[in-house]
N, C-alpha and C. Protein backbone atom coordinates (compact mmCIF):
# COMPACT_ATOMS: atom_id res chain seq x y z
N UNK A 1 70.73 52.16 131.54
CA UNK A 1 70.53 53.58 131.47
C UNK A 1 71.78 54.27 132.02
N UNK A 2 72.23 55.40 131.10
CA UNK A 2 73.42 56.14 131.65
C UNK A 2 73.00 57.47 132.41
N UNK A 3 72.93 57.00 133.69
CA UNK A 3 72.44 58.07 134.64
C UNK A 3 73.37 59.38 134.92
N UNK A 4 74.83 59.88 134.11
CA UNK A 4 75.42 60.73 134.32
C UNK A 4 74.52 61.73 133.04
N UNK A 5 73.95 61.40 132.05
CA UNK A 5 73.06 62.18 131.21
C UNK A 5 71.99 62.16 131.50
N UNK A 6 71.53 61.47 132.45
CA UNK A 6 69.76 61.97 132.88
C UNK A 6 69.63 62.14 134.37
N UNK A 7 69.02 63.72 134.14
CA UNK A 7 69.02 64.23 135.85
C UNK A 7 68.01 63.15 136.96
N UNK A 8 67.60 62.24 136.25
CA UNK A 8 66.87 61.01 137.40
C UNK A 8 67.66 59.92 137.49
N UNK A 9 67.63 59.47 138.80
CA UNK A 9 68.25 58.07 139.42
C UNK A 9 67.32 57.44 139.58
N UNK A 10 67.93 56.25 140.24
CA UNK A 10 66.90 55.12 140.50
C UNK A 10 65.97 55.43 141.90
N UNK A 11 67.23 56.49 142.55
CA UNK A 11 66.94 56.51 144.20
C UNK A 11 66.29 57.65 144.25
N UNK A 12 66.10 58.46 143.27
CA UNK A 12 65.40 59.72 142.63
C UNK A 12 63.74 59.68 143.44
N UNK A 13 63.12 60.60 144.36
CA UNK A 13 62.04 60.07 144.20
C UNK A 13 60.87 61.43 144.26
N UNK A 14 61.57 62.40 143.21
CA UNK A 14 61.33 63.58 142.68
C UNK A 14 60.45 63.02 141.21
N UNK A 15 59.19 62.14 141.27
CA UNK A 15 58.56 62.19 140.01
C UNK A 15 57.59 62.45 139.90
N UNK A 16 56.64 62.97 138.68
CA UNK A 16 55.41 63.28 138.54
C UNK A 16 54.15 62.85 138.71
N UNK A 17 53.62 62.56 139.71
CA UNK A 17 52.80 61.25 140.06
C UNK A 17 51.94 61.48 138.89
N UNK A 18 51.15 60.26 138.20
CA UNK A 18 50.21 60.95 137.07
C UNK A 18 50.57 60.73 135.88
N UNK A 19 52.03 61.25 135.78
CA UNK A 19 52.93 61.26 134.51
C UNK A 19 53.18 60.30 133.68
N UNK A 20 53.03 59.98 132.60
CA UNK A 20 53.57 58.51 131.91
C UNK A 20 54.45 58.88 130.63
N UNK A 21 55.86 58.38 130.54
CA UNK A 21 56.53 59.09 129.65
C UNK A 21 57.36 57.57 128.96
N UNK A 22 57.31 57.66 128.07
CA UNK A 22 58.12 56.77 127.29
C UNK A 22 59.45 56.92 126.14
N UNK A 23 59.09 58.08 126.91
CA UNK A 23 60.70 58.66 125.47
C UNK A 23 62.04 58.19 126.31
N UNK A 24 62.24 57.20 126.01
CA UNK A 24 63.74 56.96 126.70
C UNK A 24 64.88 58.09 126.59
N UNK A 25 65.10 58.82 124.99
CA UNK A 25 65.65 59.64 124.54
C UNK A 25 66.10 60.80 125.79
N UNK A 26 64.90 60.86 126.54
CA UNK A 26 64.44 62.44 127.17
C UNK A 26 65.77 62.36 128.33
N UNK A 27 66.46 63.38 129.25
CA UNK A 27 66.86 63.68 130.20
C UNK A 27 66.15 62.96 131.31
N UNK A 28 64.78 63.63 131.03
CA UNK A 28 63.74 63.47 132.72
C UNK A 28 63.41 62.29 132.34
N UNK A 29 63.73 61.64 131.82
CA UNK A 29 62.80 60.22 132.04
C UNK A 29 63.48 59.28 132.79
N UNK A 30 62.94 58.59 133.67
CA UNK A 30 63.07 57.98 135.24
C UNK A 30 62.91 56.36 134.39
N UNK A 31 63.51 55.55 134.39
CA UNK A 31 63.84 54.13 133.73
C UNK A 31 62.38 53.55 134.29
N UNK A 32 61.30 54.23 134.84
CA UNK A 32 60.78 52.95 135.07
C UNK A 32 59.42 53.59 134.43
N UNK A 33 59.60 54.59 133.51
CA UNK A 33 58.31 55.03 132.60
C UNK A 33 57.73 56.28 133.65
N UNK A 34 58.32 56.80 134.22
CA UNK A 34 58.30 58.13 134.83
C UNK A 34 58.61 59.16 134.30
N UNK A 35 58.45 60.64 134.62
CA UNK A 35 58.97 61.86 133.99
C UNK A 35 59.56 62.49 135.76
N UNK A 36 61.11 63.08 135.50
CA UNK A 36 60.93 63.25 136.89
C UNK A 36 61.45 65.22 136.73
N UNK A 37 61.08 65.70 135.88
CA UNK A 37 61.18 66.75 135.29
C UNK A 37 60.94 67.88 136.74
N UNK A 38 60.79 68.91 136.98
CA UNK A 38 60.16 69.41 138.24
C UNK A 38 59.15 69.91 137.56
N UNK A 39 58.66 70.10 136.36
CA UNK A 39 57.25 70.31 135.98
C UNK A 39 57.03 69.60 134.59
N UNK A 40 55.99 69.75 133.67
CA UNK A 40 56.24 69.78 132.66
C UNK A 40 55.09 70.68 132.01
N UNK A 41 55.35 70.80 130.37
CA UNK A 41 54.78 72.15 129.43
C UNK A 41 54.56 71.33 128.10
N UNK A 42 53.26 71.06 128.07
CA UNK A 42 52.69 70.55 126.76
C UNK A 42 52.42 71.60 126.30
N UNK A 43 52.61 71.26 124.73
CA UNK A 43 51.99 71.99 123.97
C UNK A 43 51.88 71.80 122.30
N UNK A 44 51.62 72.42 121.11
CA UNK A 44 51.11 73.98 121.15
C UNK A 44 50.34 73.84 121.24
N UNK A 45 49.74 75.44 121.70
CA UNK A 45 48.62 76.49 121.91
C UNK A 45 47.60 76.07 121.47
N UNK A 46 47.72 75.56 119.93
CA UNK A 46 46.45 75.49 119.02
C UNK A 46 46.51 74.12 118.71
N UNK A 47 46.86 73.51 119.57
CA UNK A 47 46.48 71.89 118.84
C UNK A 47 44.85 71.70 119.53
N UNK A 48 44.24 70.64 118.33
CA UNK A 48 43.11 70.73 118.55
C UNK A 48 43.12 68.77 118.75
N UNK A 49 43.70 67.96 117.85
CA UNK A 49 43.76 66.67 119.02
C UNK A 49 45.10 66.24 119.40
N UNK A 50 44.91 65.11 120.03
CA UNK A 50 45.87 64.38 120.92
C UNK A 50 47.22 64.30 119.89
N UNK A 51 47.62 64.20 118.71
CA UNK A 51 48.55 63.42 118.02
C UNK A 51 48.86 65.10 117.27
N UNK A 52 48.32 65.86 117.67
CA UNK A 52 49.42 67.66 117.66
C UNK A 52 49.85 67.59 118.90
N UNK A 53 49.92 67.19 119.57
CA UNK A 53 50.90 68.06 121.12
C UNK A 53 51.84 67.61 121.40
N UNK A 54 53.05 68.15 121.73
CA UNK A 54 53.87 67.14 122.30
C UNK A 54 54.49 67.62 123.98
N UNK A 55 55.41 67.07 124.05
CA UNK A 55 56.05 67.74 125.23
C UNK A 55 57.27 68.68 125.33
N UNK A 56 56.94 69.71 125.94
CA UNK A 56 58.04 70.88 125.59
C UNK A 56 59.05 70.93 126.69
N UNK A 57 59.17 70.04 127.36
CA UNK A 57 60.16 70.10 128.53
C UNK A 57 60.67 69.05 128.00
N UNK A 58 60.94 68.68 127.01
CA UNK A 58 61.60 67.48 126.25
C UNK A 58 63.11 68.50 126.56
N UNK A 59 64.32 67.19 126.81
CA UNK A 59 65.51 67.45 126.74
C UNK A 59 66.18 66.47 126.38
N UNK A 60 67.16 66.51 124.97
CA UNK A 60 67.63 65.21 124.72
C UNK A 60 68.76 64.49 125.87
N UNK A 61 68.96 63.19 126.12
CA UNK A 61 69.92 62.99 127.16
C UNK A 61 70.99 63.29 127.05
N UNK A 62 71.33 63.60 125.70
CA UNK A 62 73.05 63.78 125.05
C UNK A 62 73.27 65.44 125.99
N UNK A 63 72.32 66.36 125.82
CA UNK A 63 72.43 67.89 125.88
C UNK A 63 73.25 68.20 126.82
């Protein structure tokens, strides 16, 4: 993992207890299947099941 593109380290221990994230892609994602985001924002509004929502604090690691 190239930790100069994702605001989490290893020694990081700013994560979402609860949280389970698997997008390697993401910024906040913590190498060990963490989100270490300082919050996060599902959504949309009107999804009615699980496989409409996604996560809106998504940030690609490149950004």
């Amino acid at each position: 993992m190239n930790n100069e593109k994702n605001c989490c380290n290893p020694t990081n221990k700013h994560v979402i207890e609860g949280i389970t994230c698997e997008v390697i892609t993401c910024k906040y994602h913590h190498g060990d299947g963490k989100c270490c985001a300082g919050h996060i924002k599902v959504g949309p509004n009107q999804a009615e099941v699980s496989r409409e929502t996604l996560c809106a604090t998504f940030k690609n690691r490149t950004e």
